[in-house]
PDB file of N, CA and C in Angstrom:
ATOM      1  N   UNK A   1      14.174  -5.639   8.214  1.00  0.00           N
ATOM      2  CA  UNK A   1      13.574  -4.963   7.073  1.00  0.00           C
ATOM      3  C   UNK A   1      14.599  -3.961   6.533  1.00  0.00           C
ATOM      4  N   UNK A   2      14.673  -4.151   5.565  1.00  0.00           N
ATOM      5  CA  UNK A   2      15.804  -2.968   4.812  1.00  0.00           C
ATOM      6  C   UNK A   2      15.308  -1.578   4.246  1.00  0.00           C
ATOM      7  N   UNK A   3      16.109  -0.753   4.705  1.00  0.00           N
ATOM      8  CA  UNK A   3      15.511   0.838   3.868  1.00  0.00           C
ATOM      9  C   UNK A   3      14.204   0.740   2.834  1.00  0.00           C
ATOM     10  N   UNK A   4      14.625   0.219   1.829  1.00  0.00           N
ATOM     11  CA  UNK A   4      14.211   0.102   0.677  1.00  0.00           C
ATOM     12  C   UNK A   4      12.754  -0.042   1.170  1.00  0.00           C
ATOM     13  N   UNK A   5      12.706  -1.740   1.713  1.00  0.00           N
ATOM     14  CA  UNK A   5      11.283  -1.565   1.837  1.00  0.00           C
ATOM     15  C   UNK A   5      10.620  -0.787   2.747  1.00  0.00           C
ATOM     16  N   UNK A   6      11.160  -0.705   4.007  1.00  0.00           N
ATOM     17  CA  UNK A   6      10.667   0.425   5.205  1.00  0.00           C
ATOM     18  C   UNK A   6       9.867   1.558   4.184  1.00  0.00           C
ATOM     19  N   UNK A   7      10.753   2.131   3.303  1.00  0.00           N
ATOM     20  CA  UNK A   7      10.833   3.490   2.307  1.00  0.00           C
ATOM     21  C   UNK A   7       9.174   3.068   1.513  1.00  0.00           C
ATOM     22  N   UNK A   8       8.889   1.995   1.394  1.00  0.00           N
ATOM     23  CA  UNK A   8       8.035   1.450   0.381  1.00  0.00           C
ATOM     24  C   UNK A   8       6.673   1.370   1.086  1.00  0.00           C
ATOM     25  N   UNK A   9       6.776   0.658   2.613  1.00  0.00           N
ATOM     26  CA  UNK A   9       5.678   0.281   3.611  1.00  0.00           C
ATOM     27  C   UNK A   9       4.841   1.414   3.820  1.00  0.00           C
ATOM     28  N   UNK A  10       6.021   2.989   4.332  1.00  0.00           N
ATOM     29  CA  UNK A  10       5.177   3.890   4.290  1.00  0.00           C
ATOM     30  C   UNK A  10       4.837   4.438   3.606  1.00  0.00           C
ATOM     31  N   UNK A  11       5.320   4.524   2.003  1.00  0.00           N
ATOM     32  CA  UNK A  11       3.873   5.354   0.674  1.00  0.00           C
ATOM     33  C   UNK A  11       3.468   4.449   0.966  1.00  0.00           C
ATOM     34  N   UNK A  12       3.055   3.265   1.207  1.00  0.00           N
ATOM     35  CA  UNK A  12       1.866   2.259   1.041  1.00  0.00           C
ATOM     36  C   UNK A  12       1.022   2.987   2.292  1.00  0.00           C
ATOM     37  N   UNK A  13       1.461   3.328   2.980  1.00  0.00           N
ATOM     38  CA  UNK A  13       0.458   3.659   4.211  1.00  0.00           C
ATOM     39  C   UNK A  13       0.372   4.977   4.298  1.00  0.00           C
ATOM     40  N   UNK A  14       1.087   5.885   3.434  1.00  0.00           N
ATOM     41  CA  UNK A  14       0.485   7.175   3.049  1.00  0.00           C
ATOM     42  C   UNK A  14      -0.368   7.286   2.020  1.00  0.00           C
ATOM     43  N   UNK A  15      -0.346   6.586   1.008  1.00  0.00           N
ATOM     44  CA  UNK A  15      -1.731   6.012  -0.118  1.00  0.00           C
ATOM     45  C   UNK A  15      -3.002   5.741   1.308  1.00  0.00           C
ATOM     46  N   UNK A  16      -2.624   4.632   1.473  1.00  0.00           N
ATOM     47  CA  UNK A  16      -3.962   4.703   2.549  1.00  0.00           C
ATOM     48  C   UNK A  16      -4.429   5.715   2.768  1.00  0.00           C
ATOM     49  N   UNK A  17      -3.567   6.320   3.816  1.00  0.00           N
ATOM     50  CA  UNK A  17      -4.469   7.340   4.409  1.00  0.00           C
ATOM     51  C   UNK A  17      -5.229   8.623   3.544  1.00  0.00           C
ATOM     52  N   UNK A  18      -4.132   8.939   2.399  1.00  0.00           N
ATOM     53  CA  UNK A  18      -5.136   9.788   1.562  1.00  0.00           C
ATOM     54  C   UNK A  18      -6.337   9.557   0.879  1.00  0.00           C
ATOM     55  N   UNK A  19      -6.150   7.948   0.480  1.00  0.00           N
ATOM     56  CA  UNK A  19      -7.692   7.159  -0.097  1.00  0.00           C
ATOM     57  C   UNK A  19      -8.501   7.152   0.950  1.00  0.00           C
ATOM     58  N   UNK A  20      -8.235   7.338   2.757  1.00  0.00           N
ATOM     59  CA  UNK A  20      -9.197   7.162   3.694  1.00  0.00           C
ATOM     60  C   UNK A  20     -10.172   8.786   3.551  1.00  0.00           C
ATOM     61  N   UNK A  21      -8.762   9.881   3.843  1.00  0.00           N
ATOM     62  CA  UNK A  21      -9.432  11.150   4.166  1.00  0.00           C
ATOM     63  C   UNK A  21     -10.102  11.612   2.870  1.00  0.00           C
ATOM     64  N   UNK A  22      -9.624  11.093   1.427  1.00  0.00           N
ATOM     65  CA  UNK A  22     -10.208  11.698   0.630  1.00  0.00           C
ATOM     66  C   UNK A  22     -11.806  10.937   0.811  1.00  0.00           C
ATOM     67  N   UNK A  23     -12.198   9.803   1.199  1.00  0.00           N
ATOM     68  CA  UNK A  23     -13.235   8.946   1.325  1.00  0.00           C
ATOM     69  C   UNK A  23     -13.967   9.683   2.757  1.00  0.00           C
ATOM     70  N   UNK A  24     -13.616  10.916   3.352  1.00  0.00           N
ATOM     71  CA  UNK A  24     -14.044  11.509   4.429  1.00  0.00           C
ATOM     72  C   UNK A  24     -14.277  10.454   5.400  1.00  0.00           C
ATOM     73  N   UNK A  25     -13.224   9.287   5.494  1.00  0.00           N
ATOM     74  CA  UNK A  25     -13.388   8.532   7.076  1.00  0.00           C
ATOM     75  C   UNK A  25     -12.096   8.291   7.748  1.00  0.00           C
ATOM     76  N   UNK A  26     -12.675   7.952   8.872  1.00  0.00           N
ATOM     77  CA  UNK A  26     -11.360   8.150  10.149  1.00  0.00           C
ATOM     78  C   UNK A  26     -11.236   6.533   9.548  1.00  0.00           C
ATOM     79  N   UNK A  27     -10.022   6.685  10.589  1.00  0.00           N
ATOM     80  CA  UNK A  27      -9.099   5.163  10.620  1.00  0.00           C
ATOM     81  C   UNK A  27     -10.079   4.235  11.579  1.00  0.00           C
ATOM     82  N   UNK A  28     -11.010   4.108  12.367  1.00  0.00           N
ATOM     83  CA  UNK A  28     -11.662   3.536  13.214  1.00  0.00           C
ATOM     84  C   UNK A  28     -12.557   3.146  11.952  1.00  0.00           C
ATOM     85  N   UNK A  29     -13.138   3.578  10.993  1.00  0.00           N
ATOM     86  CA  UNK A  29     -14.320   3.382  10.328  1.00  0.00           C
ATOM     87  C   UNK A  29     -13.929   2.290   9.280  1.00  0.00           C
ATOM     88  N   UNK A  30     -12.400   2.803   8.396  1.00  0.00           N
ATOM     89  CA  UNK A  30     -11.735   1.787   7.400  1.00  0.00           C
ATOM     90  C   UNK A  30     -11.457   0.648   8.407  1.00  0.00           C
ATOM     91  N   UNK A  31     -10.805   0.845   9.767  1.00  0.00           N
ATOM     92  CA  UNK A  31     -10.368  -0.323   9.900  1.00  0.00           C
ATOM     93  C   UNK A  31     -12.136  -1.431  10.102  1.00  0.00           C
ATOM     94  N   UNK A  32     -12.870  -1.024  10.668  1.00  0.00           N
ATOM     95  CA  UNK A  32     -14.021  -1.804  10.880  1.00  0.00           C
ATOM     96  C   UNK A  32     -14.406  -2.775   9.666  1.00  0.00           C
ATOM     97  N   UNK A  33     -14.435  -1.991   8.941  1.00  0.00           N
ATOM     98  CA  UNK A  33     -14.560  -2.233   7.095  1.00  0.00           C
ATOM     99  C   UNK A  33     -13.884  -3.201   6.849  1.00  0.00           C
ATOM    100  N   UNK A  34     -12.403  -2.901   6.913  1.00  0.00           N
ATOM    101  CA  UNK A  34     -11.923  -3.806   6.441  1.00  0.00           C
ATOM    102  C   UNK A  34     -11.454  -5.291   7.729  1.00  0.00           C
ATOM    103  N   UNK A  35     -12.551  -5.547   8.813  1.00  0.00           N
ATOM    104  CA  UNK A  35     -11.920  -6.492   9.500  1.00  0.00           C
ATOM    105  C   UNK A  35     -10.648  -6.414  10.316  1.00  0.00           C
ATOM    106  N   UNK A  36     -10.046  -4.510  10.969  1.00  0.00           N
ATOM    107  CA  UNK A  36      -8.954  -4.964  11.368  1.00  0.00           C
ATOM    108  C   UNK A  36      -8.970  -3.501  13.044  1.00  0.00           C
ATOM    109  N   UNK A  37      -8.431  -3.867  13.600  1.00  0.00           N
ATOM    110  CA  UNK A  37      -8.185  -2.918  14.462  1.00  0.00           C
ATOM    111  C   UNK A  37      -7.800  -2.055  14.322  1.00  0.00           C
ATOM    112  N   UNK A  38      -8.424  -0.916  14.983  1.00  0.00           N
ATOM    113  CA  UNK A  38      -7.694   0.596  14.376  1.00  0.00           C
ATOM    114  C   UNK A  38      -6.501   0.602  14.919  1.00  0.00           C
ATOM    115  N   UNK A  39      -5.806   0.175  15.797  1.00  0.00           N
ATOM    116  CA  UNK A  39      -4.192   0.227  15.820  1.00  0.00           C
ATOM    117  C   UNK A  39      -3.377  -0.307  14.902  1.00  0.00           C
ATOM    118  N   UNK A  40      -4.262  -1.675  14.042  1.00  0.00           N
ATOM    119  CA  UNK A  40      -3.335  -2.366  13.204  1.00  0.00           C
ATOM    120  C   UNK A  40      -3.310  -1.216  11.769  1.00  0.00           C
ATOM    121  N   UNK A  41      -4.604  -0.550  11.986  1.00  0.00           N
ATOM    122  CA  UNK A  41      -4.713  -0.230  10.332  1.00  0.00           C
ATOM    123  C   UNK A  41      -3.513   1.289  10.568  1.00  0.00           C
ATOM    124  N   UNK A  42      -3.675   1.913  11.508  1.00  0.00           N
ATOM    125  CA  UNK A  42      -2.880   3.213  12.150  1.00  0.00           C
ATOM    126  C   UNK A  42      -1.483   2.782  12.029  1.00  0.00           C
ATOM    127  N   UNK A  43      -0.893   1.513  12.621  1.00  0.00           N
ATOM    128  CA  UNK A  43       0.567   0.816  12.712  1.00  0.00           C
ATOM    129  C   UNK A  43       1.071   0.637  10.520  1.00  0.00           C
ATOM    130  N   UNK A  44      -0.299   0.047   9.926  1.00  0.00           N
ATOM    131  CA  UNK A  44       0.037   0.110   8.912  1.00  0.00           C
ATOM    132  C   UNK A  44       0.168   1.307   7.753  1.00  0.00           C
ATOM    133  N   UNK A  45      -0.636   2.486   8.443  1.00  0.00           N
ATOM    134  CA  UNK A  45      -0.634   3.722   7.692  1.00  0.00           C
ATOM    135  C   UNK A  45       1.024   4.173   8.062  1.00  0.00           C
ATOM    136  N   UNK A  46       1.126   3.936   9.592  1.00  0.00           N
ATOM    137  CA  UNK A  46       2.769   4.774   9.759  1.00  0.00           C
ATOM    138  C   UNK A  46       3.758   3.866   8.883  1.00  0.00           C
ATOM    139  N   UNK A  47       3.328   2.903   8.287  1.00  0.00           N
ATOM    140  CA  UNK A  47       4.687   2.160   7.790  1.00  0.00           C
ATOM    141  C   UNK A  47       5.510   1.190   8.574  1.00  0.00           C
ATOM    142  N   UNK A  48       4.418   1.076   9.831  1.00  0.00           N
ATOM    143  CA  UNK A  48       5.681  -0.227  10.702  1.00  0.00           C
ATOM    144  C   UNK A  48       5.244  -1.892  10.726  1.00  0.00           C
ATOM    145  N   UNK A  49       4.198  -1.765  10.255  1.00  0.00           N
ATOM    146  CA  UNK A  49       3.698  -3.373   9.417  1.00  0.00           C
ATOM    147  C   UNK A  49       3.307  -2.786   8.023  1.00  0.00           C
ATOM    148  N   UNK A  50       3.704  -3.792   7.830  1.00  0.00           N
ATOM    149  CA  UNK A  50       3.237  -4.296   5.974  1.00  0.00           C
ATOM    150  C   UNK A  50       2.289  -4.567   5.610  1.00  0.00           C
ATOM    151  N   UNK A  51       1.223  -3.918   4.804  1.00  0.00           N
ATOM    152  CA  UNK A  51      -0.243  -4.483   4.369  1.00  0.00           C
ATOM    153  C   UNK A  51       0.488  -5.802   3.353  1.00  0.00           C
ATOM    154  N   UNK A  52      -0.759  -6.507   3.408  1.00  0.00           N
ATOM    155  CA  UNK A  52      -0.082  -8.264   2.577  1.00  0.00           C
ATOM    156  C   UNK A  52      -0.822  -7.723   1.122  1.00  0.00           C
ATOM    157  N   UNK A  53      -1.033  -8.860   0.933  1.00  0.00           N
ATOM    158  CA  UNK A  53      -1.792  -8.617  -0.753  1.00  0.00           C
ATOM    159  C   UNK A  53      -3.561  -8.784  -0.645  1.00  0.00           C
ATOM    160  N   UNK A  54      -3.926  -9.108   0.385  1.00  0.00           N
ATOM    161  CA  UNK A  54      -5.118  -9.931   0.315  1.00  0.00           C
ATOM    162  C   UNK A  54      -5.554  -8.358   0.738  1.00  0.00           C
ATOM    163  N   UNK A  55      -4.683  -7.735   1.819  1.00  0.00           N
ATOM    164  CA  UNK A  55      -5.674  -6.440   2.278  1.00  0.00           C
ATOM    165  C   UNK A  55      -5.285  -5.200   1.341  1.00  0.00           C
ATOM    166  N   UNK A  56      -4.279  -5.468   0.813  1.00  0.00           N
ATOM    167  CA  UNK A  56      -4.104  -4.440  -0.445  1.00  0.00           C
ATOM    168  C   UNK A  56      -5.387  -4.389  -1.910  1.00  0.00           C
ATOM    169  N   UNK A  57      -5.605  -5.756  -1.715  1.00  0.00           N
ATOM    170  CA  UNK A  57      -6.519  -6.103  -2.828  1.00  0.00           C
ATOM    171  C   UNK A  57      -8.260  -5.695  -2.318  1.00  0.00           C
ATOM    172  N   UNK A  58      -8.435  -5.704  -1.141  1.00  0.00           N
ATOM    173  CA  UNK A  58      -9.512  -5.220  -0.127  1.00  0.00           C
ATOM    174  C   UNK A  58      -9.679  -3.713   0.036  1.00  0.00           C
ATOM    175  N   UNK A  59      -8.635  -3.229   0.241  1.00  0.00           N
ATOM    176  CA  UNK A  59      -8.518  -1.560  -0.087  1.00  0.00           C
ATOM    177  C   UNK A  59      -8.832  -1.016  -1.235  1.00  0.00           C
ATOM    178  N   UNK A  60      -8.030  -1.534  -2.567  1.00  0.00           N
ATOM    179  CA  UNK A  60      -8.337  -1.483  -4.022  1.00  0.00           C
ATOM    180  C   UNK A  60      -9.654  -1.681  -4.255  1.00  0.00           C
ATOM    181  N   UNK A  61     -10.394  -2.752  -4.269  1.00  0.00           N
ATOM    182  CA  UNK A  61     -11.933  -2.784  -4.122  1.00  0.00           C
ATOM    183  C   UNK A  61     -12.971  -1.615  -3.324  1.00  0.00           C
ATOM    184  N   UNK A  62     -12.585  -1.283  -2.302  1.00  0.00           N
ATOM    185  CA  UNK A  62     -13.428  -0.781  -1.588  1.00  0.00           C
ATOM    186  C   UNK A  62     -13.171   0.652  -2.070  1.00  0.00           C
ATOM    187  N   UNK A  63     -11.939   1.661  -2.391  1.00  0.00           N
ATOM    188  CA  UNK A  63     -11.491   2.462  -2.519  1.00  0.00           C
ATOM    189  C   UNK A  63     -11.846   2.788  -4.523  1.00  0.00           C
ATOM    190  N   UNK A  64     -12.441   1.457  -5.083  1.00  0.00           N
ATOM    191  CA  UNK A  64     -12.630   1.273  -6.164  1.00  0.00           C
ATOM    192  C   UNK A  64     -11.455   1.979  -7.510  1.00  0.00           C
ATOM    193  N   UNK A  65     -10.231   1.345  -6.986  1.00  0.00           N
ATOM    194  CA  UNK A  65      -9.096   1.448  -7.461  1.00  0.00           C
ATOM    195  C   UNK A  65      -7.771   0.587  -7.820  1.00  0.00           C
ATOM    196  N   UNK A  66      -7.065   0.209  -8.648  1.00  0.00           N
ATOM    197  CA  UNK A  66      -6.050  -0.839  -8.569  1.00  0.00           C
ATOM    198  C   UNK A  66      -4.879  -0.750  -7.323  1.00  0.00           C
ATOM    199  N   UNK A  67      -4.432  -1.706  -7.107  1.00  0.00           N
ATOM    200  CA  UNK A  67      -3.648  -2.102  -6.163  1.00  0.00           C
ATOM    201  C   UNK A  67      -2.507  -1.133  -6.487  1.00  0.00           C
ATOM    202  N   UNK A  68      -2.270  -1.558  -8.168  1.00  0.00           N
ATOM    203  CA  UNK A  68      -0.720  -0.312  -8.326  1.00  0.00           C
ATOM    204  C   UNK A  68      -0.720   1.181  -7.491  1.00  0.00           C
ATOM    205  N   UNK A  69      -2.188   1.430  -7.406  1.00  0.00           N
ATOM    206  CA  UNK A  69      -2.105   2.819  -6.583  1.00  0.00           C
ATOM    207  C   UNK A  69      -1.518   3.254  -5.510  1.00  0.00           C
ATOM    208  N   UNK A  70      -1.605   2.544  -5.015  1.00  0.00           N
ATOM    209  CA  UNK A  70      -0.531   1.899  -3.572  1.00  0.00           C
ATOM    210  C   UNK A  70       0.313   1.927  -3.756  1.00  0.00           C
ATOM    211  N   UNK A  71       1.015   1.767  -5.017  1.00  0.00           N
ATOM    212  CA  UNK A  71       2.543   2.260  -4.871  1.00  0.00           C
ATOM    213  C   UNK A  71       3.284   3.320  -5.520  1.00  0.00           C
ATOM    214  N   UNK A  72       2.144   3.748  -6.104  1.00  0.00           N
ATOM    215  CA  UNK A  72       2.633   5.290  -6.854  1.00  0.00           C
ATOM    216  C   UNK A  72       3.823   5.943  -6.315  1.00  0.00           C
ATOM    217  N   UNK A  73       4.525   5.893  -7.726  1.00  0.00           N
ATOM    218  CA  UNK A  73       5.432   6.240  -7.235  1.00  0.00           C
ATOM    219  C   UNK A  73       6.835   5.405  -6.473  1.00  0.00           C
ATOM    220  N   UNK A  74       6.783   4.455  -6.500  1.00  0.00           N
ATOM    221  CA  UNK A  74       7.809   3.424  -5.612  1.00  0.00           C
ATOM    222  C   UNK A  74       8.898   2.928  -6.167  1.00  0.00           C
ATOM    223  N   UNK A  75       8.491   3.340  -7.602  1.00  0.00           N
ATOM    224  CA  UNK A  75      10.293   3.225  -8.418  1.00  0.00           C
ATOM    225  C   UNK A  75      11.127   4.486  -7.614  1.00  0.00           C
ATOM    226  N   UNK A  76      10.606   5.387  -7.531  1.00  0.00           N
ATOM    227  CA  UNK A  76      11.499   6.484  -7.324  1.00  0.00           C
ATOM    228  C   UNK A  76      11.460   6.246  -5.536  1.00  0.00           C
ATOM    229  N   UNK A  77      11.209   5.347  -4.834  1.00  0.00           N
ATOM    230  CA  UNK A  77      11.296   5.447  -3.547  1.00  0.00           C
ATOM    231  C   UNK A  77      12.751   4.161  -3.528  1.00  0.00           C
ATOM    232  N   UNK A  78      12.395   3.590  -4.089  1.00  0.00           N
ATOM    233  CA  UNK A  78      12.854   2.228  -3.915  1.00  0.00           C
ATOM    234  C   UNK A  78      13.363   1.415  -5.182  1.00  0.00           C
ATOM    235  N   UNK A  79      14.508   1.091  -4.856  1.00  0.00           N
ATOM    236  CA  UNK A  79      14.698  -0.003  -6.598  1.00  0.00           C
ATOM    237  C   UNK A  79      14.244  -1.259  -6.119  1.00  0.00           C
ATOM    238  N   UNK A  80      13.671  -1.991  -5.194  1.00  0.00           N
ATOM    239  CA  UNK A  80      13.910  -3.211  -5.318  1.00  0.00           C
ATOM    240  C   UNK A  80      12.398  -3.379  -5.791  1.00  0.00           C
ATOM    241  N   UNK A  81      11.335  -2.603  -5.703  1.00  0.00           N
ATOM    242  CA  UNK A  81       9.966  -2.632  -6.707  1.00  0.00           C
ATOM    243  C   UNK A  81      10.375  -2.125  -7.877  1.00  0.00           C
ATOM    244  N   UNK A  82      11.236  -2.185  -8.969  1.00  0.00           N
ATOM    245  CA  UNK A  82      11.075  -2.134 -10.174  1.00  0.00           C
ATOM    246  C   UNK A  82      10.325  -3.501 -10.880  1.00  0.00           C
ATOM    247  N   UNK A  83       9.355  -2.685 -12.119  1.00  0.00           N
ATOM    248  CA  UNK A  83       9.412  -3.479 -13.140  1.00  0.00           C
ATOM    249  C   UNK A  83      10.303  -4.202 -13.818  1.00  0.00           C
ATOM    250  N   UNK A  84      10.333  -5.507 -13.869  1.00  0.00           N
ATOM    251  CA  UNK A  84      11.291  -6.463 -14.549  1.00  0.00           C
ATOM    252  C   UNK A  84      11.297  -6.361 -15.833  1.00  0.00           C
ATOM    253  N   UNK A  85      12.357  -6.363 -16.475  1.00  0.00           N
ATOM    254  CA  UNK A  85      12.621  -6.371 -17.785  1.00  0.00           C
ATOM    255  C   UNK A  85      12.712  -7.636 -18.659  1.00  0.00           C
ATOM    256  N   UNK A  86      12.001  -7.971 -19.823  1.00  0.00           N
ATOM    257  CA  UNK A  86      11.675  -8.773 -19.892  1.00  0.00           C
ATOM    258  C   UNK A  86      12.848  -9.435 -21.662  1.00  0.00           C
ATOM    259  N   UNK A  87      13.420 -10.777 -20.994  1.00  0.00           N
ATOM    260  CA  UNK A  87      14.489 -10.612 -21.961  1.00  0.00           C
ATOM    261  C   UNK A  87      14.239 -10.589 -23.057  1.00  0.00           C
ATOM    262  N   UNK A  88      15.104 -10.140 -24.101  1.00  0.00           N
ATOM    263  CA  UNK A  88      15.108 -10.561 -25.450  1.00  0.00           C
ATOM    264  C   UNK A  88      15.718 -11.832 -25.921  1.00  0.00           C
ATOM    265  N   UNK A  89      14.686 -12.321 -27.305  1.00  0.00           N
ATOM    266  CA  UNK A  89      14.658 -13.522 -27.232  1.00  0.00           C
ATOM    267  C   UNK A  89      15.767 -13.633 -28.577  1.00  0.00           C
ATOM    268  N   UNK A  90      16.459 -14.561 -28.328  1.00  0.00           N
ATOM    269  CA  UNK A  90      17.283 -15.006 -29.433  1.00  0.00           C
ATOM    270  C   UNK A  90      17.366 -15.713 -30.665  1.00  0.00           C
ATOM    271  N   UNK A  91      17.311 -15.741 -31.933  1.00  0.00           N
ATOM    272  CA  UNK A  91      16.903 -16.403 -33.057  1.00  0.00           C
ATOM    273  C   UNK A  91      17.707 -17.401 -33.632  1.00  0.00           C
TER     274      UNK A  91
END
């Protein structure tokens, strides 16, 4: 895993955890919720697994928020999540 994303895994898993505590629940309660062990969901708040898309999209729902939230912020963590630029077309 390279900086970049390491740098990326954990705002993803510091988003979590503030959407958990601001939601006043422990990590035992989200992980139940969402189908996962509280070590996996704890391993994914520190940033040392990767939430996929399916549980990013499960968080977003439940947290009743878009997925982008999760990465607030991740241009300035990371270039390899930039928005793509989209070419100009030639006449």
């Amino acid at each position: 895993m390279t900086k970049k994303a390491q740098a990326v895994d954990q705002l993803v898993g510091a988003h979590i955890v503030q959407f958990r505590r601001t939601a006043g629940l422990n990590s035992a309660e989200l992980a139940s919720h969402l189908g996962l062990s509280p070590a996996a969901l704890r391993s994914i708040e520190a940033g040392q697994m990767r939430a996929g898309t399916l549980l990013l999209s499960d968080l977003a729902d439940f947290f009743e928020t878009s997925v982008v939230a999760f990465f607030d912020d991740a241009d300035n963590q990371a270039d390899d999540f930039r928005t793509p630029q989209v070419p100009h077309r030639l006449h």
